[in-house]
PDB file of N, CA and C in Angstrom:
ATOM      1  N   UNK A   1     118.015  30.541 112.031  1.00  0.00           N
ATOM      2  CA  UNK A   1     117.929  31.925 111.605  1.00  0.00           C
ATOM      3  C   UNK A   1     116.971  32.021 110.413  1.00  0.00           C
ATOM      4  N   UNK A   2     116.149  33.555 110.192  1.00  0.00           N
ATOM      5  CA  UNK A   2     115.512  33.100 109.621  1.00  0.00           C
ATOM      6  C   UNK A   2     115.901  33.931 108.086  1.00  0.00           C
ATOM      7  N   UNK A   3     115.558  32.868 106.476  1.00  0.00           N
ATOM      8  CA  UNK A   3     115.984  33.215 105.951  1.00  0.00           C
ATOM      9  C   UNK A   3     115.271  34.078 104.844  1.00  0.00           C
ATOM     10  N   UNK A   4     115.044  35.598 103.959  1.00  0.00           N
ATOM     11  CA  UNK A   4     114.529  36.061 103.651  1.00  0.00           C
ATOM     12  C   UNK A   4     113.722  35.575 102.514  1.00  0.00           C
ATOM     13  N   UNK A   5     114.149  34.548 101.737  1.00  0.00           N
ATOM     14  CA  UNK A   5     113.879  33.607 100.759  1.00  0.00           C
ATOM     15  C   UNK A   5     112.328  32.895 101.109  1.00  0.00           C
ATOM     16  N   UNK A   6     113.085  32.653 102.710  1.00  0.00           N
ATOM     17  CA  UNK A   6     111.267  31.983 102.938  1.00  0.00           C
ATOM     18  C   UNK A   6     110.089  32.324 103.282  1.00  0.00           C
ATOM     19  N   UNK A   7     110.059  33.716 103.509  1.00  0.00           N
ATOM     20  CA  UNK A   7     109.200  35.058 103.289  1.00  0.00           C
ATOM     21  C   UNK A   7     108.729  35.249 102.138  1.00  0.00           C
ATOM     22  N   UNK A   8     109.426  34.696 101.093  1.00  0.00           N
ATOM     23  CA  UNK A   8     109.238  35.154  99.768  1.00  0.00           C
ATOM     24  C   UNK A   8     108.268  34.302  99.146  1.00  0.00           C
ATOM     25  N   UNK A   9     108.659  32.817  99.568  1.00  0.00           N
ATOM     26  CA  UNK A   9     108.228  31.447  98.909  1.00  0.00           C
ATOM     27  C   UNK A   9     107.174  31.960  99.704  1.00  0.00           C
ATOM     28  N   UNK A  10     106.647  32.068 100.634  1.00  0.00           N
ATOM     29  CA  UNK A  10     105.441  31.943 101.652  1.00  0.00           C
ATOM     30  C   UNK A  10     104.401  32.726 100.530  1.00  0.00           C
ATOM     31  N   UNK A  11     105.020  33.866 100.413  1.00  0.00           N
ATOM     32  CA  UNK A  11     104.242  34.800  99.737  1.00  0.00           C
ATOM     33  C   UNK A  11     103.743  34.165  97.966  1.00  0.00           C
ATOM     34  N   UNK A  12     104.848  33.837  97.393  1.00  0.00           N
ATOM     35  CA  UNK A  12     104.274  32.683  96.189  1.00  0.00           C
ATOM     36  C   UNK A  12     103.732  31.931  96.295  1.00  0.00           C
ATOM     37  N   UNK A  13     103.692  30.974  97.313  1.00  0.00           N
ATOM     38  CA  UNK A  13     102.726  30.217  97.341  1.00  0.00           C
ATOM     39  C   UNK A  13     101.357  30.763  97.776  1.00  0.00           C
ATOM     40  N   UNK A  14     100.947  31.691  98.699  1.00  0.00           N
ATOM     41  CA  UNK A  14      99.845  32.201  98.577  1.00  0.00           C
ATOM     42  C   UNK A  14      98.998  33.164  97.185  1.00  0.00           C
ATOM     43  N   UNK A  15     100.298  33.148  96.527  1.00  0.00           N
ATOM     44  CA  UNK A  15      99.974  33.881  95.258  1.00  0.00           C
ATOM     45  C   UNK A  15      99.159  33.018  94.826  1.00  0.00           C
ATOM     46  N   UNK A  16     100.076  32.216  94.314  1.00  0.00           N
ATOM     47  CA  UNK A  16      99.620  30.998  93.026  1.00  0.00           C
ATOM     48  C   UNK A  16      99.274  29.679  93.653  1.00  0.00           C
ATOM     49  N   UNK A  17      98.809  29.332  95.513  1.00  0.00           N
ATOM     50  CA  UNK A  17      98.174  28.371  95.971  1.00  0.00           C
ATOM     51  C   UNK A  17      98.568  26.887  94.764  1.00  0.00           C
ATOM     52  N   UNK A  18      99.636  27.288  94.852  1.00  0.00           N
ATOM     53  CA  UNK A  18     100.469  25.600  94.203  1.00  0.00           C
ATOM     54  C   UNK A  18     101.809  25.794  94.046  1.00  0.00           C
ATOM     55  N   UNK A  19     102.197  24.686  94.492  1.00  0.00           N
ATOM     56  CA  UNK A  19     103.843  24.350  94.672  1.00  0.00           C
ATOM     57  C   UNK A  19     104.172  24.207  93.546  1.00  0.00           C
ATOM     58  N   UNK A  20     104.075  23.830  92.533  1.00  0.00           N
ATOM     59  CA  UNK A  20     104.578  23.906  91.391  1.00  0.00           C
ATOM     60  C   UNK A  20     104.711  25.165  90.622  1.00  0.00           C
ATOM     61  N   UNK A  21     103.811  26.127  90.854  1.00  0.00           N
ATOM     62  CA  UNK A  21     103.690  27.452  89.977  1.00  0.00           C
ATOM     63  C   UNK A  21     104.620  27.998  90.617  1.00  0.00           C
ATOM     64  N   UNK A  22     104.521  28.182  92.397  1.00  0.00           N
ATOM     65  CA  UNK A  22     105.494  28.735  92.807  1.00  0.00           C
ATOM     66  C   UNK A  22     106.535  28.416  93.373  1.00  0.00           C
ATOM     67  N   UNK A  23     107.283  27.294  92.799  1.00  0.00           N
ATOM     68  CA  UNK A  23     108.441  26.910  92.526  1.00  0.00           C
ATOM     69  C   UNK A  23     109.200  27.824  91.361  1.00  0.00           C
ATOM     70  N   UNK A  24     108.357  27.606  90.137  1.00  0.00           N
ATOM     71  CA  UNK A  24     108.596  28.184  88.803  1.00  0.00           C
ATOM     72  C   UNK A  24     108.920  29.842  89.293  1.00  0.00           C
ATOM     73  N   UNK A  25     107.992  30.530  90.228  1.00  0.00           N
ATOM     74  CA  UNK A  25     108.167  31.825  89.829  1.00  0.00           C
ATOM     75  C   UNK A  25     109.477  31.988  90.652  1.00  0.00           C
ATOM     76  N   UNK A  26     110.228  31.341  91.671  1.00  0.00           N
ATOM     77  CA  UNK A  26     110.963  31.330  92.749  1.00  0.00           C
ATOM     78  C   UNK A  26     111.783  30.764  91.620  1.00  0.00           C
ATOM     79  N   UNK A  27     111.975  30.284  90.984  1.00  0.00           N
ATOM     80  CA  UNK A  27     113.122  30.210  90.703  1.00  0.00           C
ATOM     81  C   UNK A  27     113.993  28.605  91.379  1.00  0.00           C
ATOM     82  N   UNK A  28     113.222  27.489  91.362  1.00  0.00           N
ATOM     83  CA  UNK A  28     113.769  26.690  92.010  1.00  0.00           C
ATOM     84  C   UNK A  28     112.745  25.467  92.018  1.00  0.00           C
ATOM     85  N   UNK A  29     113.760  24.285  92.607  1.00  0.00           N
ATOM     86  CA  UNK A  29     112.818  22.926  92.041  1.00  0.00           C
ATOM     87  C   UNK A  29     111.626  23.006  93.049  1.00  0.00           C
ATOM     88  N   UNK A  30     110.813  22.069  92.807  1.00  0.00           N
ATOM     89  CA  UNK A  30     109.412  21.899  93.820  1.00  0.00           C
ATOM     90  C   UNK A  30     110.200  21.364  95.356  1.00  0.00           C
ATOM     91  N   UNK A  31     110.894  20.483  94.933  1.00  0.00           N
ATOM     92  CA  UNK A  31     111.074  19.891  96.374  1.00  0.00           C
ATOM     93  C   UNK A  31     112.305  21.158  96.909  1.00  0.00           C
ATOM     94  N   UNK A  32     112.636  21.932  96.276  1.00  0.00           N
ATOM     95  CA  UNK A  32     114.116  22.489  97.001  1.00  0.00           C
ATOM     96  C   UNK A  32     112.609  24.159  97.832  1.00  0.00           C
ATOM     97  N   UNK A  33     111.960  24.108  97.090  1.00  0.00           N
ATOM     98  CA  UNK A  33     110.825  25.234  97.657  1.00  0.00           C
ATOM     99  C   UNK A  33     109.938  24.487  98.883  1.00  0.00           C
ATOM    100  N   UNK A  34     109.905  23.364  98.714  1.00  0.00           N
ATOM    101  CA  UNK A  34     109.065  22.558  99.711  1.00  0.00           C
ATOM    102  C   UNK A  34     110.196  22.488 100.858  1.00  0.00           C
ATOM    103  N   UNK A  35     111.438  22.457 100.958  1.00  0.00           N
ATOM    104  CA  UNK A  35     112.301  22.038 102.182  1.00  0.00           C
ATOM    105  C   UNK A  35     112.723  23.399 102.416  1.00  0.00           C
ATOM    106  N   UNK A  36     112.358  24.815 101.737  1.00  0.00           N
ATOM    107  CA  UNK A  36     112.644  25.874 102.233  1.00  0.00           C
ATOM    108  C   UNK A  36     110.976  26.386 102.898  1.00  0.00           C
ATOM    109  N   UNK A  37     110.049  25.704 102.742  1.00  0.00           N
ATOM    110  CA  UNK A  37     108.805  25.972 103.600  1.00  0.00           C
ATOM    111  C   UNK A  37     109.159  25.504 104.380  1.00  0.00           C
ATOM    112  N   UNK A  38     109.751  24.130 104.526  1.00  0.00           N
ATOM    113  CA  UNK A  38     109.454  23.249 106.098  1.00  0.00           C
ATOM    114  C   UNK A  38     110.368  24.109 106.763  1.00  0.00           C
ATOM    115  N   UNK A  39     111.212  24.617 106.342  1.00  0.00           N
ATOM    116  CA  UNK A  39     112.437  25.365 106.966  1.00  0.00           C
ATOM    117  C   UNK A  39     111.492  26.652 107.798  1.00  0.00           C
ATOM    118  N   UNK A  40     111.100  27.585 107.265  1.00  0.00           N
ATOM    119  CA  UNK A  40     109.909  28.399 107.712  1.00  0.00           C
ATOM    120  C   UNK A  40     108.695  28.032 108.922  1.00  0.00           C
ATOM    121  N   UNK A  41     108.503  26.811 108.234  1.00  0.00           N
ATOM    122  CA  UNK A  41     107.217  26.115 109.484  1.00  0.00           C
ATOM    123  C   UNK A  41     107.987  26.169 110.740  1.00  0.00           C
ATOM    124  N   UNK A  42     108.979  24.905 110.222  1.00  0.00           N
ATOM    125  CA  UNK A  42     110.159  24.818 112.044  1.00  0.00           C
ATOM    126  C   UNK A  42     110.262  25.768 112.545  1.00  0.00           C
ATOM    127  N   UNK A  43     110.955  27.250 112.140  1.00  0.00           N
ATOM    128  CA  UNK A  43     111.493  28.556 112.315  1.00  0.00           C
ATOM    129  C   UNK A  43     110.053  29.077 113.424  1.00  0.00           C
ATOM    130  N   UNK A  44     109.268  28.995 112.586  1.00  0.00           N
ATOM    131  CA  UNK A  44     108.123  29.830 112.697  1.00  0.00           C
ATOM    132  C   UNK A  44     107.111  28.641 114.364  1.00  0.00           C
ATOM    133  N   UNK A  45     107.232  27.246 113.737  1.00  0.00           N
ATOM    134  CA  UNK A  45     106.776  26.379 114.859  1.00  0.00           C
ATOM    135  C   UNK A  45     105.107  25.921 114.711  1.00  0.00           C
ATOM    136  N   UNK A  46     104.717  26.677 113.479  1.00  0.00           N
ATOM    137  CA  UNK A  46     103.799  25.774 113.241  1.00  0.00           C
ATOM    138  C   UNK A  46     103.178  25.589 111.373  1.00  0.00           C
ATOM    139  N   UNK A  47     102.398  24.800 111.794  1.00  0.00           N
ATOM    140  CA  UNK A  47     101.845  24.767 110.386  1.00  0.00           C
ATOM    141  C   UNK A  47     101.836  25.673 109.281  1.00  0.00           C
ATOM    142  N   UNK A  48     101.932  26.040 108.569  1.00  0.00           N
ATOM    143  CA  UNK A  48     101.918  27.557 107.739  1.00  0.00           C
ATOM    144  C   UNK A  48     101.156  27.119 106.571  1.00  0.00           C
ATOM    145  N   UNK A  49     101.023  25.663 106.042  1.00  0.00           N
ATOM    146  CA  UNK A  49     100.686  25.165 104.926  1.00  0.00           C
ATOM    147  C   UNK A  49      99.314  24.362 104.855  1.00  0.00           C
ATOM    148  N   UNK A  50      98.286  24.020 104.347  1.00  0.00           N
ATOM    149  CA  UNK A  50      97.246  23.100 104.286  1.00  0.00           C
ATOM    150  C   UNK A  50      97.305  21.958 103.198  1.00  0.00           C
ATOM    151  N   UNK A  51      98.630  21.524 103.073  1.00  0.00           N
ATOM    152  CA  UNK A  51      99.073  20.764 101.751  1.00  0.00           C
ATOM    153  C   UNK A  51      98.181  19.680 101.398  1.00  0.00           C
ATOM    154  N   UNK A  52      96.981  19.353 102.220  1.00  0.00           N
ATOM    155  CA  UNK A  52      95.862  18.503 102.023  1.00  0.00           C
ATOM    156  C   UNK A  52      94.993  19.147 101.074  1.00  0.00           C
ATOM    157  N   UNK A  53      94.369  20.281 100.858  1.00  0.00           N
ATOM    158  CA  UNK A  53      93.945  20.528 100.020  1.00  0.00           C
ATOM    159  C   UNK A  53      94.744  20.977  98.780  1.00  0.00           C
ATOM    160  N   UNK A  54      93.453  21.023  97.842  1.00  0.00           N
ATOM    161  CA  UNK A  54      94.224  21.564  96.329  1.00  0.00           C
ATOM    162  C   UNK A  54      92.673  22.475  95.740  1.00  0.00           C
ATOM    163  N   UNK A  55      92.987  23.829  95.508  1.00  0.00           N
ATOM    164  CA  UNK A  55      94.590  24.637  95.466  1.00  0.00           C
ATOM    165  C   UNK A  55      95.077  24.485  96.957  1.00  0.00           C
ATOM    166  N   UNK A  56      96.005  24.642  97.622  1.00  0.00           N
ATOM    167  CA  UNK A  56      96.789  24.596  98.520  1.00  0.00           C
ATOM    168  C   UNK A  56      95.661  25.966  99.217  1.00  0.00           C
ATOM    169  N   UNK A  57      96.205  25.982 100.820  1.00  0.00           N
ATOM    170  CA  UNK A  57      95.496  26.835 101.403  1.00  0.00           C
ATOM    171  C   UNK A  57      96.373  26.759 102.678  1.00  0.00           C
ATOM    172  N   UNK A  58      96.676  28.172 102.961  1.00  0.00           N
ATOM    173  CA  UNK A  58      97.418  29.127 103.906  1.00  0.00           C
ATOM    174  C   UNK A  58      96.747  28.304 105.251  1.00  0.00           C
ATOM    175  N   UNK A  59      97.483  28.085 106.548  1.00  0.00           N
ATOM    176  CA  UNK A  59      96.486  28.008 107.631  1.00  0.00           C
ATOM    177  C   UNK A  59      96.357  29.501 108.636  1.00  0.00           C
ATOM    178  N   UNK A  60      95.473  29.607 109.603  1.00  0.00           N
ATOM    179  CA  UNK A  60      95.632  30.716 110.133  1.00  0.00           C
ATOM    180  C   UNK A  60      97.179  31.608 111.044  1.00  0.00           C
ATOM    181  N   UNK A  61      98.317  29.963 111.348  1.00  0.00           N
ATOM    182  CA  UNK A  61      99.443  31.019 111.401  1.00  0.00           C
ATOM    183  C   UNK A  61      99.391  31.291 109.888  1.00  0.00           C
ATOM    184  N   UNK A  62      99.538  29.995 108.871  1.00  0.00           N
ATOM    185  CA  UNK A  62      99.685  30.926 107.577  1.00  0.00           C
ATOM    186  C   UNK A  62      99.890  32.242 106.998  1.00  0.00           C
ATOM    187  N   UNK A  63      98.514  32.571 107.355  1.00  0.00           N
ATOM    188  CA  UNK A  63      97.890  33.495 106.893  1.00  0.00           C
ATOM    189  C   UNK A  63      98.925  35.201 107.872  1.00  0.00           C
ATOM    190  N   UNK A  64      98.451  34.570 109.414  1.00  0.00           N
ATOM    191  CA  UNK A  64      99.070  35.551 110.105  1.00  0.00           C
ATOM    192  C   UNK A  64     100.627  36.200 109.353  1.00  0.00           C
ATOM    193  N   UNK A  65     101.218  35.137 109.128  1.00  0.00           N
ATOM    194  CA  UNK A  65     102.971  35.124 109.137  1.00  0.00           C
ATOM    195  C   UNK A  65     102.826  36.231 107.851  1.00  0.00           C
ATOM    196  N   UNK A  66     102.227  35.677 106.551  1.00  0.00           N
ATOM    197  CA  UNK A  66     102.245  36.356 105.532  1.00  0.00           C
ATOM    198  C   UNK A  66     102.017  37.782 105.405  1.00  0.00           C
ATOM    199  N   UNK A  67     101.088  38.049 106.456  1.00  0.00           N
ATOM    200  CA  UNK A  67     100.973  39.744 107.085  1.00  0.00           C
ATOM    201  C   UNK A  67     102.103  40.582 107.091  1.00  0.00           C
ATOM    202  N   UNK A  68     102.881  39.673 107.844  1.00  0.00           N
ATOM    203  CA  UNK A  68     103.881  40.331 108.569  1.00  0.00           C
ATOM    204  C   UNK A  68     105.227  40.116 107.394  1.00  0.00           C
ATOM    205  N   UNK A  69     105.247  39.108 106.427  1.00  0.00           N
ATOM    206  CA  UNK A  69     106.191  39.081 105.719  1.00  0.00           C
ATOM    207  C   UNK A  69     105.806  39.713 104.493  1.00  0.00           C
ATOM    208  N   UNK A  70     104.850  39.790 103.891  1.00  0.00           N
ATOM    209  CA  UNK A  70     104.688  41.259 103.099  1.00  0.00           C
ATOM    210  C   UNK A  70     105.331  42.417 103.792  1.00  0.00           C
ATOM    211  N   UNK A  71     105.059  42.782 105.051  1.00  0.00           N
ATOM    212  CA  UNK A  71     105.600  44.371 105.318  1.00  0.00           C
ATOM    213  C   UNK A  71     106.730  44.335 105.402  1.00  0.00           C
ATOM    214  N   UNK A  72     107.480  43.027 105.691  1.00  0.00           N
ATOM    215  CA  UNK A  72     108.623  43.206 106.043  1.00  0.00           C
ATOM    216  C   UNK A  72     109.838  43.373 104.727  1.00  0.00           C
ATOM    217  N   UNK A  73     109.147  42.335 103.600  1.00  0.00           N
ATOM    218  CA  UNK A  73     109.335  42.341 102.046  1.00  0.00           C
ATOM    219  C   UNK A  73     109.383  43.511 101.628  1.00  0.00           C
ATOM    220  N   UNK A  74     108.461  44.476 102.100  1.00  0.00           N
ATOM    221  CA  UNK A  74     108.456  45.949 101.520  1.00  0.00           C
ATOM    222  C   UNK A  74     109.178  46.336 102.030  1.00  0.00           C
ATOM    223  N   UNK A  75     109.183  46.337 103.153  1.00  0.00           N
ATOM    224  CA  UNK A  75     110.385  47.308 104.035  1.00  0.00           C
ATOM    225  C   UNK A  75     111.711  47.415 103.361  1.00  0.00           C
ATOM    226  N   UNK A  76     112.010  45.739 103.050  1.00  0.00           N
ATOM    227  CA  UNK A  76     113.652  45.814 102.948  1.00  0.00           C
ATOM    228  C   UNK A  76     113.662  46.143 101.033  1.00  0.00           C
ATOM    229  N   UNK A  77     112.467  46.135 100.251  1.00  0.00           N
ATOM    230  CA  UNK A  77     112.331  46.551  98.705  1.00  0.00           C
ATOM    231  C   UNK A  77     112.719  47.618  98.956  1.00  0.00           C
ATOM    232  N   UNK A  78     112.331  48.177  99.912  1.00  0.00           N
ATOM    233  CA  UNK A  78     112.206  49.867  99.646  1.00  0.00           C
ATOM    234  C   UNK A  78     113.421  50.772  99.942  1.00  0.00           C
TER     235      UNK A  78
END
C-alpha cells in the first residue's frame, strides 16, 4: 500500500537532490528515508532514483511519479 510519506520524501529529495538534506527536512535518519524510497521504487516498480550521481538525479519514472505526487500532495493539503 502506498504510503503518503513517500510522496513526500520523493518530493524532498528532488528539492534538495541529496539524501542527507532531505532526510533533515523529513524529519528522519538518512537510512530510515532511504528504506522509505526503496519502499516507493518497489510500490511504484521502478527506478525513481539516480543514486550514482551527485547531486542525486530523479530518473524519468522519477521525474514522471513526482508529477503526479505533487498534485496529489496538494490535493490532500488542501
Amino acid at each position: 500500500m502506498l504510503d503518503i510519506r513517500w510522496l513526500e520524501d520523493l518530493a524532498a529529495v528532488a528539492e534538495t537532490r541529496n539524501l542527507t538534506r532531505a532526510a533533515e527536512l523529513r524529519n528522519v535518519s538518512q537510512s530510515g528515508l532511504s528504506r522509505r524510497l526503496q519502499s516507493l521504487e518497489n510500490w511504484a516498480g521502478a527506478a525513481l532514483l539516480d543514486r550514482r550521481k551527485s547531486p542525486i538525479e530523479l530518473t524519468d519514472a522519477g521525474t514522471q511519479l513526482l508529477a503526479t505526487a505533487n498534485d496529489v500532495i496538494g490535493r490532500l493539503n488542501a
